[in-house]
N, C-alpha and C. Protein backbone atom coordinates (compact mmCIF):
# COMPACT_ATOMS: atom_id res chain seq x y z
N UNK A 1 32.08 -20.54 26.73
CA UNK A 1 31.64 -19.21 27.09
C UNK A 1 32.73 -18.58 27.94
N UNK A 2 33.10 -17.21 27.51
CA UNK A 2 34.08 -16.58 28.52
C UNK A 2 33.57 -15.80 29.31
N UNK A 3 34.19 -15.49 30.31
CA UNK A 3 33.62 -14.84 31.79
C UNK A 3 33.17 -13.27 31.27
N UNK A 4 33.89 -12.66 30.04
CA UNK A 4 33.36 -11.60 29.64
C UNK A 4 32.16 -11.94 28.99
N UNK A 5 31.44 -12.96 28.22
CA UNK A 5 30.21 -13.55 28.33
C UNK A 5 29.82 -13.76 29.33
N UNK A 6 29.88 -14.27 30.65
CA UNK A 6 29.07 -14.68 31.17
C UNK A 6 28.49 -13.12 32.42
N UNK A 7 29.50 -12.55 32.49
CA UNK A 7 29.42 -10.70 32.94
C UNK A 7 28.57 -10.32 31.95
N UNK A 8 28.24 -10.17 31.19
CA UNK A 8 27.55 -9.50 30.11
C UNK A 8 25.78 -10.76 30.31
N UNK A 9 25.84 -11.18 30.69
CA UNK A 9 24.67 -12.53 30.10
C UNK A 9 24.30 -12.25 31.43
N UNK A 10 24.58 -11.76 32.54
CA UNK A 10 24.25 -11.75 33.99
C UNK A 10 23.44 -10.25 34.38
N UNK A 11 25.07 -9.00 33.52
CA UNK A 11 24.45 -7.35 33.72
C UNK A 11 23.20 -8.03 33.06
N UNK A 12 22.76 -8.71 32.03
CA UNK A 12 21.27 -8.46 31.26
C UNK A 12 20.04 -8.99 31.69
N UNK A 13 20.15 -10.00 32.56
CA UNK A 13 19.54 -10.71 33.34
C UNK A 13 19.00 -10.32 34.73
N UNK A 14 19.75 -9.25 35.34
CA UNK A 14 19.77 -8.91 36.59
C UNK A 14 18.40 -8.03 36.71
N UNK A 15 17.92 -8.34 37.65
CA UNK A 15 16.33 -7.25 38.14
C UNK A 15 16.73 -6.10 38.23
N UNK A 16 15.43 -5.27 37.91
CA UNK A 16 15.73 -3.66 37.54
C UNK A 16 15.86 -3.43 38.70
N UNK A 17 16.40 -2.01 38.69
CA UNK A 17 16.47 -1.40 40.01
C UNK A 17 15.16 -0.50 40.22
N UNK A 18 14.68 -0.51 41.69
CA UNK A 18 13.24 0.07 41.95
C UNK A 18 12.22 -1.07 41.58
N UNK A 19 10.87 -0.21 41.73
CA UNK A 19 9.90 -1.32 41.82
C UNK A 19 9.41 -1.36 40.62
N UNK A 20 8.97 -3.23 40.90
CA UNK A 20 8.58 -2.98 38.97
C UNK A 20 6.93 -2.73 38.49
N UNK A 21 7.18 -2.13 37.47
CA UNK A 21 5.42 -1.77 37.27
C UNK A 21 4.32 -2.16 37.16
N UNK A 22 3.20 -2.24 37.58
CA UNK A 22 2.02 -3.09 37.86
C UNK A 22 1.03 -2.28 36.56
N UNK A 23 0.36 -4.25 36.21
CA UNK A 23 -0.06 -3.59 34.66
C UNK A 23 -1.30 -2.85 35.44
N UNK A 24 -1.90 -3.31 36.33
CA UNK A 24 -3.32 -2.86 37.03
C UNK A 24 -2.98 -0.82 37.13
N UNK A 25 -1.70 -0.26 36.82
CA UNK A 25 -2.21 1.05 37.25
C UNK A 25 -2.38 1.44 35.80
N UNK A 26 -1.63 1.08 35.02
CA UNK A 26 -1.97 0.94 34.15
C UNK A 26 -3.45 1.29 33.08
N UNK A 27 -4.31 0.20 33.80
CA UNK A 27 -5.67 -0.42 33.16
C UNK A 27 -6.10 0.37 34.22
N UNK A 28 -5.99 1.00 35.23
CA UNK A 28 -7.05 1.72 35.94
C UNK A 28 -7.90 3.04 35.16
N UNK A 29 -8.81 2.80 35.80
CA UNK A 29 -10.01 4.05 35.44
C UNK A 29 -10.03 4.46 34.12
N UNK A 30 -10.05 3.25 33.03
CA UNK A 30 -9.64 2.72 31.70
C UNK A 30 -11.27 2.19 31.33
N UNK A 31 -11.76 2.36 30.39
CA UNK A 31 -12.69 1.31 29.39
C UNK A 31 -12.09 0.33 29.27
N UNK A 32 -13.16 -0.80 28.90
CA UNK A 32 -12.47 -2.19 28.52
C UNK A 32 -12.02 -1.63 27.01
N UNK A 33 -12.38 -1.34 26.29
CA UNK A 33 -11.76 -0.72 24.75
C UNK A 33 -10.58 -0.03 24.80
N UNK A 34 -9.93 0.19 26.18
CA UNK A 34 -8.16 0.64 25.77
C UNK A 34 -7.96 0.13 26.62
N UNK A 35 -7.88 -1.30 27.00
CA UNK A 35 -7.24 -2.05 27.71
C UNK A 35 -5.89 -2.70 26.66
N UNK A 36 -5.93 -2.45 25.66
CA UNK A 36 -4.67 -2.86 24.67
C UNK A 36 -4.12 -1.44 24.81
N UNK A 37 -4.28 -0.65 24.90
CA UNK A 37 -3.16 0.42 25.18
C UNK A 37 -2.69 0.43 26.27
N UNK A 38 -3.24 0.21 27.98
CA UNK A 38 -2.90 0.29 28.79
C UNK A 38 -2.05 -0.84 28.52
N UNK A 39 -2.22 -2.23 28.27
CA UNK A 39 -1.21 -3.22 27.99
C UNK A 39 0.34 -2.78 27.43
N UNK A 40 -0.20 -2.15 26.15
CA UNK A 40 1.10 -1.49 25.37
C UNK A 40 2.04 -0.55 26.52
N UNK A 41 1.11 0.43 27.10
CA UNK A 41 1.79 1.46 27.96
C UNK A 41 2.60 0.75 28.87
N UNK A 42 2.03 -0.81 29.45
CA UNK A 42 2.88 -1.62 30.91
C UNK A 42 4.01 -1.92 30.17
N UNK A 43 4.02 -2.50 28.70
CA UNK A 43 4.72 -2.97 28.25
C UNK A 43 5.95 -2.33 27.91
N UNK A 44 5.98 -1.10 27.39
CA UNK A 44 7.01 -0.05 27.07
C UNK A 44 7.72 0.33 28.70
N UNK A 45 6.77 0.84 29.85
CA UNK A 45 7.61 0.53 30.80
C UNK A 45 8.54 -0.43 31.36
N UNK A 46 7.66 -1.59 31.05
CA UNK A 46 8.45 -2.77 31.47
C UNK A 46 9.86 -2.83 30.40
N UNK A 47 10.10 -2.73 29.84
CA UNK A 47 10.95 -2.56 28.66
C UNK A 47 12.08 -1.28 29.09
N UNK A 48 11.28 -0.26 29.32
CA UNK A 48 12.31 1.19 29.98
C UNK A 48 12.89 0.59 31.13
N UNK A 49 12.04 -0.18 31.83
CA UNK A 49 12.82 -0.34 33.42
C UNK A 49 12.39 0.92 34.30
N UNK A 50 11.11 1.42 33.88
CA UNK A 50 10.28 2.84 34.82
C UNK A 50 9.94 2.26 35.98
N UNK A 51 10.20 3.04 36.86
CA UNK A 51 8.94 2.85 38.06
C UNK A 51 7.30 3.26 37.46
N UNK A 52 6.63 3.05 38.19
CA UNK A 52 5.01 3.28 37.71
C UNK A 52 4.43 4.31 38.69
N UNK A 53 5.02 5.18 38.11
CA UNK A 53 4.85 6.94 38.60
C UNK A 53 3.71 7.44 37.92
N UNK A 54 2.85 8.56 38.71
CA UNK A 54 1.62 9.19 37.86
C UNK A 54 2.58 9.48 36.26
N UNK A 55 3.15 10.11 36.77
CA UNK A 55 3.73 10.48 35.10
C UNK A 55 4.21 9.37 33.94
N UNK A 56 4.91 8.54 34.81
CA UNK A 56 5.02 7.54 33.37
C UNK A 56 4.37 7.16 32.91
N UNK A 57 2.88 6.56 34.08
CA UNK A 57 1.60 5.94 33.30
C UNK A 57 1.20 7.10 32.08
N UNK A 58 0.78 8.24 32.57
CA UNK A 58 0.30 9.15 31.56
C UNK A 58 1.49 9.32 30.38
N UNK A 59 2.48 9.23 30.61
CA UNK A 59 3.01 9.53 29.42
C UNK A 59 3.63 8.11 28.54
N UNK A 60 3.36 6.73 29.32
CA UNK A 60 3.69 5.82 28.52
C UNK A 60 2.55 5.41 27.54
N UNK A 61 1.59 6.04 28.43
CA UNK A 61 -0.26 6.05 28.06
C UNK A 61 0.01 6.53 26.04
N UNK A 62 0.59 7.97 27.04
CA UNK A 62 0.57 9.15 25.33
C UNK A 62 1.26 8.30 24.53
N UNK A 63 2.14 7.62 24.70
CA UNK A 63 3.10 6.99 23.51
C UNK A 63 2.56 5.87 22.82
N UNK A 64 1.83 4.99 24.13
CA UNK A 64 0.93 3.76 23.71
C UNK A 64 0.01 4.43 22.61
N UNK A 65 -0.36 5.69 22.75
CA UNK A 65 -1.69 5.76 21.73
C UNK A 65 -0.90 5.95 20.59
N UNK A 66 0.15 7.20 20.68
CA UNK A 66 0.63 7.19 19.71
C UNK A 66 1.24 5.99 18.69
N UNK A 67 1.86 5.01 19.32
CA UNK A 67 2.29 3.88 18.48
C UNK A 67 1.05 3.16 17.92
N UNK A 68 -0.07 2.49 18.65
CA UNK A 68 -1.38 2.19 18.27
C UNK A 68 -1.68 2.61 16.84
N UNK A 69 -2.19 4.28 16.84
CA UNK A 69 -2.63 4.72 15.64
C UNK A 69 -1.38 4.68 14.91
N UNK A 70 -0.45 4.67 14.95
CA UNK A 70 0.45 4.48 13.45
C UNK A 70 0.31 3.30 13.17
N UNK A 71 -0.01 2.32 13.81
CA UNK A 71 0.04 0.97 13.69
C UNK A 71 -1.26 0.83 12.54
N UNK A 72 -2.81 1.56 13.00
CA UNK A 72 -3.46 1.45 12.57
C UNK A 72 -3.48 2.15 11.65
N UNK A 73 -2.72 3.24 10.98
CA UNK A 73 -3.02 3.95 10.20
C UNK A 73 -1.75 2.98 9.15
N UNK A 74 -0.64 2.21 9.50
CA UNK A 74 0.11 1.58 8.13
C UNK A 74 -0.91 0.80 7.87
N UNK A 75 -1.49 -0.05 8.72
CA UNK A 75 -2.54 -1.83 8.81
C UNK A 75 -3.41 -0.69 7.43
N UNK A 76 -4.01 0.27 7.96
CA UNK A 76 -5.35 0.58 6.91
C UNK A 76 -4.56 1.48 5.32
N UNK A 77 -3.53 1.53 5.46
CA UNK A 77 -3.32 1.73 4.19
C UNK A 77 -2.52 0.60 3.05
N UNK A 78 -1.73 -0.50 4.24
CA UNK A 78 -1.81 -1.38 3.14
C UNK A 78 -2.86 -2.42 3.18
N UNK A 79 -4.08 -1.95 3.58
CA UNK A 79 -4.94 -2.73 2.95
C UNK A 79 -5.66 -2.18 1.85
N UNK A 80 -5.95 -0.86 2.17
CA UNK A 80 -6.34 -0.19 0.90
C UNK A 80 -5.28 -0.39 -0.25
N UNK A 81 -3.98 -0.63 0.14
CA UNK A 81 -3.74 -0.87 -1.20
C UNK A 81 -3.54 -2.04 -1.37
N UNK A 82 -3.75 -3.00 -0.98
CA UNK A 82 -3.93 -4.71 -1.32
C UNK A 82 -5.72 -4.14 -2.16
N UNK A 83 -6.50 -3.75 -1.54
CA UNK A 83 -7.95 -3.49 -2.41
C UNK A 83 -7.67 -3.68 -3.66
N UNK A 84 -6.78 -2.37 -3.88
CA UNK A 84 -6.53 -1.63 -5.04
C UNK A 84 -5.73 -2.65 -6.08
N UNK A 85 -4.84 -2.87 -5.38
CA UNK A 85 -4.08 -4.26 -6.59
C UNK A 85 -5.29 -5.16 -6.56
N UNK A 86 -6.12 -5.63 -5.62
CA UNK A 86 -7.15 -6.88 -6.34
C UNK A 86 -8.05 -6.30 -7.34
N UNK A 87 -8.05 -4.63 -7.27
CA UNK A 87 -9.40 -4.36 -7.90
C UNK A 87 -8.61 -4.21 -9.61
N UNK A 88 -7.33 -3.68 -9.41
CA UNK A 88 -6.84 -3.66 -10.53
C UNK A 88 -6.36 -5.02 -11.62
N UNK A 89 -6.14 -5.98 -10.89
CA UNK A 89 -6.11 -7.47 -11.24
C UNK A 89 -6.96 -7.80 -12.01
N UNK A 90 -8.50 -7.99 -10.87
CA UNK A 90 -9.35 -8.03 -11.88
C UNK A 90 -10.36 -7.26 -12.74
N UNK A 91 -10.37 -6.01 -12.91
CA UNK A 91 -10.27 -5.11 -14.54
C UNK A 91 -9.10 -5.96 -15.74
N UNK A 92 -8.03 -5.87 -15.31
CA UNK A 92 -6.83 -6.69 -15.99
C UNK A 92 -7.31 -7.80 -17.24
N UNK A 93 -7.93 -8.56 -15.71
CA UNK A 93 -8.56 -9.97 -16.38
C UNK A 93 -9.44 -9.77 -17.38
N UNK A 94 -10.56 -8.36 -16.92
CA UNK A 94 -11.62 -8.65 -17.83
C UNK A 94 -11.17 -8.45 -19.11
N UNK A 95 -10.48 -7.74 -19.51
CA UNK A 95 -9.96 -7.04 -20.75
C UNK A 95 -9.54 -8.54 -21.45
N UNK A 96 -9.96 -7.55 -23.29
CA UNK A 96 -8.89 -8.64 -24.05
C UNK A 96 -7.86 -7.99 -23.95
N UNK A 97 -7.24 -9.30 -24.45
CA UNK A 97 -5.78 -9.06 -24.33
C UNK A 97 -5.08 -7.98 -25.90
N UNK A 98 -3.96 -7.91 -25.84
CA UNK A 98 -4.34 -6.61 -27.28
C UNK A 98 -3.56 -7.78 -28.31
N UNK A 99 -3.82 -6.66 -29.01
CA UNK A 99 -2.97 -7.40 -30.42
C UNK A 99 -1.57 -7.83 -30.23
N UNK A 100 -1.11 -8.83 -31.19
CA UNK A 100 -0.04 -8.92 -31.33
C UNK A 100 0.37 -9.09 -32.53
N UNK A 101 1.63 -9.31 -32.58
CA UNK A 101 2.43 -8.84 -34.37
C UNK A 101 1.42 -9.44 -35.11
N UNK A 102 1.42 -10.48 -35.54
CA UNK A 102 0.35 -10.73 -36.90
C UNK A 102 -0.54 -9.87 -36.66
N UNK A 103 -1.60 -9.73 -35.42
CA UNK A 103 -3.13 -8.37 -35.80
C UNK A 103 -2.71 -7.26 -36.14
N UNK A 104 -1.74 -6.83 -35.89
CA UNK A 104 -1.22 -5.85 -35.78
C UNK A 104 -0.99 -5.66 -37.75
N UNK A 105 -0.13 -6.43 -38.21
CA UNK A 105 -0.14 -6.67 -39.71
C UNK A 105 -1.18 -6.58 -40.29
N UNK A 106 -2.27 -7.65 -39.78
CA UNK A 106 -3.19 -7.85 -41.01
C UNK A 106 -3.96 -6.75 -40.48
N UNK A 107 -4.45 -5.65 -39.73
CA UNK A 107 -4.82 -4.80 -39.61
C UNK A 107 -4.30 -3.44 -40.36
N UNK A 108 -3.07 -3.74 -40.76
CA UNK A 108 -2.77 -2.71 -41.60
C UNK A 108 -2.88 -3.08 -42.61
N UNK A 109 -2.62 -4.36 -43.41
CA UNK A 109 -2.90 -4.98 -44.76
C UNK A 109 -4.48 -4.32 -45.26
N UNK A 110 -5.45 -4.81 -44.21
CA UNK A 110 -6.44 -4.21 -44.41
C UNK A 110 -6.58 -2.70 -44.58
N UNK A 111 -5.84 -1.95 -43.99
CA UNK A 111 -5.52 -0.68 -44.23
C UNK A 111 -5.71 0.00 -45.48
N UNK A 112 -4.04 -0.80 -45.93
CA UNK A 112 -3.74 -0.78 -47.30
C UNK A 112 -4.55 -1.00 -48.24
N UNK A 113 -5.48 -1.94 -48.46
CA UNK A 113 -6.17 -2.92 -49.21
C UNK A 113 -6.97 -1.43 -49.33
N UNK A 114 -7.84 -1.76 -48.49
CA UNK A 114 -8.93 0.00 -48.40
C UNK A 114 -8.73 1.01 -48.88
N UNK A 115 -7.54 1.52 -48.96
CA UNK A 115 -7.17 2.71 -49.51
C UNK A 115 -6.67 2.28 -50.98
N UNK A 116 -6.24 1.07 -51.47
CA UNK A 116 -5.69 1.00 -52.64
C UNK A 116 -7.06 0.68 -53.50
N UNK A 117 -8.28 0.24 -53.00
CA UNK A 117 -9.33 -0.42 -53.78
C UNK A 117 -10.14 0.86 -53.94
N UNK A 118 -9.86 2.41 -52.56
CA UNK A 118 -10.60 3.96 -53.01
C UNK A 118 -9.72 4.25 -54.12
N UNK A 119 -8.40 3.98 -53.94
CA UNK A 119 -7.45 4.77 -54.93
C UNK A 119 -8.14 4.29 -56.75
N UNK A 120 -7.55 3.36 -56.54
CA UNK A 120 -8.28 2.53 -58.01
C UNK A 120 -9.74 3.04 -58.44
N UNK A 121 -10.85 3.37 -57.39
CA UNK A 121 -11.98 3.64 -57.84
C UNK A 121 -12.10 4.91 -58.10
N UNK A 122 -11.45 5.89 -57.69
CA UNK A 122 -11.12 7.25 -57.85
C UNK A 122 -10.74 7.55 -59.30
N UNK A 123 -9.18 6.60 -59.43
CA UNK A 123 -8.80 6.73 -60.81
C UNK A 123 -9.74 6.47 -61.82
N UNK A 124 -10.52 5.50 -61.56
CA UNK A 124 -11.56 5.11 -62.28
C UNK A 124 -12.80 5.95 -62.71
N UNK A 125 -12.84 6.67 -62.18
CA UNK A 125 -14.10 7.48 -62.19
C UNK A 125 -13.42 9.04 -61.85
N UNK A 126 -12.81 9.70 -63.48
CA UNK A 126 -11.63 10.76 -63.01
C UNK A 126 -13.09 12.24 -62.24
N UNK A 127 -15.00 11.69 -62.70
CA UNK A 127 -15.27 12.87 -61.88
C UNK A 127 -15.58 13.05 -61.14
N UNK A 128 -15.12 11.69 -59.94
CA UNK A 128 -15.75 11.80 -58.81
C UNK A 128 -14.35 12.57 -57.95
N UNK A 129 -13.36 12.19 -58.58
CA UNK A 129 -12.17 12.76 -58.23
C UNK A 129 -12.40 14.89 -58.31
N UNK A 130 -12.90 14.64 -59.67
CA UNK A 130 -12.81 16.33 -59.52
C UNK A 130 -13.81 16.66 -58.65
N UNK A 131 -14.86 16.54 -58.37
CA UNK A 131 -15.64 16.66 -57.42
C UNK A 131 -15.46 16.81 -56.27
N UNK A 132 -14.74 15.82 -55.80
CA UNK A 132 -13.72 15.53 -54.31
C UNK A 132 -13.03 16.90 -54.38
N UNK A 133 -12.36 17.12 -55.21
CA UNK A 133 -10.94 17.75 -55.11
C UNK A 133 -11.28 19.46 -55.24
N UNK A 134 -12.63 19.36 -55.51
CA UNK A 134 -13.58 20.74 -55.76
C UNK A 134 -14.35 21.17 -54.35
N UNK A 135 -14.98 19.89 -53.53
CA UNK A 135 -15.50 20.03 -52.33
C UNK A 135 -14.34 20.38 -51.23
N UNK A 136 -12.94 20.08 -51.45
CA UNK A 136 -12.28 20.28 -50.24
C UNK A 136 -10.93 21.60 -50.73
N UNK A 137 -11.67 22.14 -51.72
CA UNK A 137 -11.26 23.50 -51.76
C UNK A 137 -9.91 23.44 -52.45
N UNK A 138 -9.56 22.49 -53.20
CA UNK A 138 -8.36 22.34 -54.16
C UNK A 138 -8.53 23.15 -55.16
């Protein structure tokens, strides 16, 4: 380790200057239900290196909430969309699965077959043909 490490490993180490912030002003005149924000709020000070001034509490307060609800608002949308992929998964599952090349063939064979066995019976019977060909205005 060089002394420009060990200057650097010491500035980072060294106690803040001023007094350091008490989580209790924090959590004062607080519900137990935002005692995780007042936490968050000590915590971001403690982190700034603030004194614990009316104003920082209130405004580390504002930031605590603010970070909170984004927190809660990513948490609730990727769960809605974890929902959404499970719900889509299983629809997925229920389904058959589709055709593939052979159904796909013999589904048209059958096609073919159908139309070549009307064709033939048509020819066969030239007046059901004129009939046809009379009903659809030929």
């Amino acid at each position: 380790m060089s002394a420009n490490d060990a200057a650097i490993r010491l500035a980072t180490d060294a106690p803040p200057a001023g007094p350091q912030p008490a989580p209790d002003r924090y959590l004062a005149g607080r519900p137990r239900e935002e005692r995780l924000a007042g936490l968050v709020a000590f915590a971001l000070a403690t982190e700034a290196r603030e004194a614990a001034t009316d104003e920082t509490v209130a405004a580390r307060r504002r930031e605590a909430d603010r970070l909170l609800t984004e927190h809660a608002f990513r948490l609730l949308h990727n769960q809605v969309a974890e929902i959404r992929r499970e719900a889509v998964a299983e629809h997925m599952a229920a389904l058959r699965p589709p055709l593939g090349f052979w159904g796909i063939a013999a589904a048209c064979g059958t096609a073919l077959a159908v139309f070549g066995v009307v064709a033939l019976w048509l020819i066969a019977h030239p007046g059901s043909l004129a009939a046809l060909t009379a009903l659809l205005g030929g």
